[in-house]
N, C-alpha and C. Protein backbone atom coordinates (compact mmCIF):
# COMPACT_ATOMS: atom_id res chain seq x y z
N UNK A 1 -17.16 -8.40 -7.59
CA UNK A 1 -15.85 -8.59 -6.99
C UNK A 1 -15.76 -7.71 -5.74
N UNK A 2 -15.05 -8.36 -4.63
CA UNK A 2 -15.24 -7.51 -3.39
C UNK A 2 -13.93 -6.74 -3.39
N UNK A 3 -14.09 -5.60 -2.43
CA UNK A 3 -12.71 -4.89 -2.46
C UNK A 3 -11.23 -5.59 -2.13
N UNK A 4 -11.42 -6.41 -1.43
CA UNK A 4 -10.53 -7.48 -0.87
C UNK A 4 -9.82 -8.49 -2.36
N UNK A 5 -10.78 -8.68 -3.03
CA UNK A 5 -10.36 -9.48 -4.28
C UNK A 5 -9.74 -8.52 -5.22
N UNK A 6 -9.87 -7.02 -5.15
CA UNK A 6 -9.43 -6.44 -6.17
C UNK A 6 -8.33 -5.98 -5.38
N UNK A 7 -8.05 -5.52 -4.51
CA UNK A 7 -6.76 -5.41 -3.64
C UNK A 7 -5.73 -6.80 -3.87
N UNK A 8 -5.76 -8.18 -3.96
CA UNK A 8 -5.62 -9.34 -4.03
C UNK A 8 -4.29 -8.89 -5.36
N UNK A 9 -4.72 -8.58 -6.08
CA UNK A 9 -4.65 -8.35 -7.92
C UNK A 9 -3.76 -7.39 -7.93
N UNK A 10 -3.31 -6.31 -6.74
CA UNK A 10 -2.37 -5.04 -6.73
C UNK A 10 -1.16 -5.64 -6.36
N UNK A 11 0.03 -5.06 -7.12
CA UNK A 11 1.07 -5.43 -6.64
C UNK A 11 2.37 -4.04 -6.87
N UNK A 12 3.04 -3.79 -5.74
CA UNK A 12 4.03 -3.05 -5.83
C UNK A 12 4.60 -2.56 -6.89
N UNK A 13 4.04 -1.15 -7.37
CA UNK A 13 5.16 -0.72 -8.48
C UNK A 13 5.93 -0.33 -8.65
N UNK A 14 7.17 0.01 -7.06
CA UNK A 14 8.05 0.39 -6.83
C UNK A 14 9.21 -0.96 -6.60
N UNK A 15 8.50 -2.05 -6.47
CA UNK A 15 9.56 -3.23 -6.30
C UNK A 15 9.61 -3.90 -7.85
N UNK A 16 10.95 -4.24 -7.86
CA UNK A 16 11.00 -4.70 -8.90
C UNK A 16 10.16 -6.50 -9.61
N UNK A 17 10.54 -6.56 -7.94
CA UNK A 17 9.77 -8.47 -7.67
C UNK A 17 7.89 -8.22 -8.08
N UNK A 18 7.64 -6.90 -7.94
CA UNK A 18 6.16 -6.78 -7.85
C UNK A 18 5.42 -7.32 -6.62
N UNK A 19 5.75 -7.24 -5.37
CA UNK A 19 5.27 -8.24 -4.42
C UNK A 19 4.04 -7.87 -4.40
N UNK A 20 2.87 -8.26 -3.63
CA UNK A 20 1.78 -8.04 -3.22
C UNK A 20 1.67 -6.61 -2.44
N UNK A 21 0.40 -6.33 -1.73
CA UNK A 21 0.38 -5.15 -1.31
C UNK A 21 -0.97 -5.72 -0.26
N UNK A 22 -1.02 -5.05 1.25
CA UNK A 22 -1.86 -5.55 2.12
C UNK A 22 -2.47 -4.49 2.55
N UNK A 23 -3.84 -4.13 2.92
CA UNK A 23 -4.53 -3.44 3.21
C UNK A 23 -4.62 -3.09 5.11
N UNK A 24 -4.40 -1.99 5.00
CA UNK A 24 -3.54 -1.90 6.75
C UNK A 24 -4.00 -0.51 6.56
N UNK A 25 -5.47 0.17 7.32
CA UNK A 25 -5.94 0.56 7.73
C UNK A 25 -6.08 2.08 6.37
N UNK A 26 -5.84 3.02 6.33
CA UNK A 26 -5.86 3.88 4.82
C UNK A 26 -4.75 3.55 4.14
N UNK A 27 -4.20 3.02 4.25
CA UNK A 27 -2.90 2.64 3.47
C UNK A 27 -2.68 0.95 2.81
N UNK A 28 -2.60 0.85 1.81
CA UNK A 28 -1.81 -0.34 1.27
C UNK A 28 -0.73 -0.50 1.67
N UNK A 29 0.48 -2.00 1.91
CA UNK A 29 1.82 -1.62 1.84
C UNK A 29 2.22 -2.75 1.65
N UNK A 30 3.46 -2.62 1.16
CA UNK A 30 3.99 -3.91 0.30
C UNK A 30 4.28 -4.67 1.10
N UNK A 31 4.24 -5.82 0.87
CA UNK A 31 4.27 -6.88 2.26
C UNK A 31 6.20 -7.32 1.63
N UNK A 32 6.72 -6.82 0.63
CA UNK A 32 8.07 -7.16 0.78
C UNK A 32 9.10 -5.76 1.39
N UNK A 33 8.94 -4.46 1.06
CA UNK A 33 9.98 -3.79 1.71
C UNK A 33 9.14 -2.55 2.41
N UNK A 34 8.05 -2.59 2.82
CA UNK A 34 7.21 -1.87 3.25
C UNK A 34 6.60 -0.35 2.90
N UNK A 35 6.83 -0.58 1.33
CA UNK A 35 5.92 0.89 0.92
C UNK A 35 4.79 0.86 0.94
N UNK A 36 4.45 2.41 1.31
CA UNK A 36 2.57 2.58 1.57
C UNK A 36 2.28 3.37 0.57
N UNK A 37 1.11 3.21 0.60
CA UNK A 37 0.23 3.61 -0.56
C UNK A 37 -1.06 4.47 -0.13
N UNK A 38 -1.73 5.80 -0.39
CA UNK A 38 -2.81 6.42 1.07
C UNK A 38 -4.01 5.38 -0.22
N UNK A 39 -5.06 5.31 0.44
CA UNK A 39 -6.05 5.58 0.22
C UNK A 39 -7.07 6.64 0.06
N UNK A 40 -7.62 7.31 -1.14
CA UNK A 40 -8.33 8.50 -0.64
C UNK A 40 -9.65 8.18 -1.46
N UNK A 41 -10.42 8.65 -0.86
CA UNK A 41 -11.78 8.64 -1.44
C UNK A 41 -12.10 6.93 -1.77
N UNK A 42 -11.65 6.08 -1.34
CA UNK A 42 -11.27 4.34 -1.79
C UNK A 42 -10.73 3.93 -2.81
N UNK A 43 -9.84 5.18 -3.50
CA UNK A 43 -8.91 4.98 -4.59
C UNK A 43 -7.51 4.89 -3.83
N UNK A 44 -7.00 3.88 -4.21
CA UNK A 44 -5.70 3.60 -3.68
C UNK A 44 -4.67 4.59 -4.66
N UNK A 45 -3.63 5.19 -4.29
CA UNK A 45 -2.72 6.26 -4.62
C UNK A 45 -1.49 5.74 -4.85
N UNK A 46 -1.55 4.63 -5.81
CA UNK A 46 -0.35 3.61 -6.29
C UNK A 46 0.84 3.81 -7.27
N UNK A 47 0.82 5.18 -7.28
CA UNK A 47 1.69 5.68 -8.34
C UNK A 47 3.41 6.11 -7.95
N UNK A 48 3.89 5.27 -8.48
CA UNK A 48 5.27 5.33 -7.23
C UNK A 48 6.15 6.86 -6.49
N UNK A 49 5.65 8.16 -7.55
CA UNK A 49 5.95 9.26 -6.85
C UNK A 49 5.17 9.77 -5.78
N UNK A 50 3.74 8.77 -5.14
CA UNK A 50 2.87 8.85 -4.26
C UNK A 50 2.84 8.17 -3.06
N UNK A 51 4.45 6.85 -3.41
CA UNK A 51 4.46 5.66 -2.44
C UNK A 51 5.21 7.09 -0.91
N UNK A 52 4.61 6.22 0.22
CA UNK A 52 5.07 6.87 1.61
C UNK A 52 6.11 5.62 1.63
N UNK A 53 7.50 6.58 2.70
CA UNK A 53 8.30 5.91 2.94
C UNK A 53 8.14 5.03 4.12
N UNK A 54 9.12 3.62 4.33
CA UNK A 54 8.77 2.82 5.09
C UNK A 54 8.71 3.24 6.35
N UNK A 55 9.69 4.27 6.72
CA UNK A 55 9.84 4.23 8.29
C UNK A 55 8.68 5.40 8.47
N UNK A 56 7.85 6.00 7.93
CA UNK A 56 6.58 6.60 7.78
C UNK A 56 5.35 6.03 8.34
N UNK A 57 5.72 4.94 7.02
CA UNK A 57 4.27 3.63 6.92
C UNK A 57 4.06 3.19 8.89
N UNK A 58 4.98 3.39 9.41
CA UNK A 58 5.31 2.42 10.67
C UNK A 58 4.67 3.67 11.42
N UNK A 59 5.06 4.53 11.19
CA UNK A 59 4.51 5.77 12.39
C UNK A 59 3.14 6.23 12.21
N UNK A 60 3.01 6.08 10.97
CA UNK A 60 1.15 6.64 10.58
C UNK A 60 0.42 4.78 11.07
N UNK A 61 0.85 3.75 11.31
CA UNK A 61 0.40 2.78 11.63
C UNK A 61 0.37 2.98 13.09
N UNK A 62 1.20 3.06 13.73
CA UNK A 62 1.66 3.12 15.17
C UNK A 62 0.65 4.59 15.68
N UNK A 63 0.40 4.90 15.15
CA UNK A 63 -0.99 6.65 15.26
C UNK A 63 -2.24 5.99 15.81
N UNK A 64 -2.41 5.20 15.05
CA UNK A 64 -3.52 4.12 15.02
C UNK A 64 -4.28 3.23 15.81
């Protein structure tokens, strides 16, 4: 299974809908209200007292 397919399978554990989650450079982020997630070591950091806030997600993207 490629990393892409197992990313596929993650979904938001801070939304209640569970939306998906998109891979956007070290960070995951929910493609419905924009929480990020770091990546470290290629373990994604999905634990909702770990989620970065949205208007964050936008500035560590915008770094980039």
């Amino acid at each position: 299974m490629t990393e892409e397919q197992l990313i596929e399978l993650l979904a938001c554990p801070i939304c209640e809908e569970r939306p998906k989650v998109q891979r956007k450079g070290d960070l995951l982020v929910c493609t419905l209200r924009g929480h990020g997630f770091k990546i470290v070591d290629g373990v994604p950091q999905m634990l909702p007292e770990d989620a970065v806030d949205p208007d964050k997600v936008k500035e560590l993207l915008n770094e980039s």
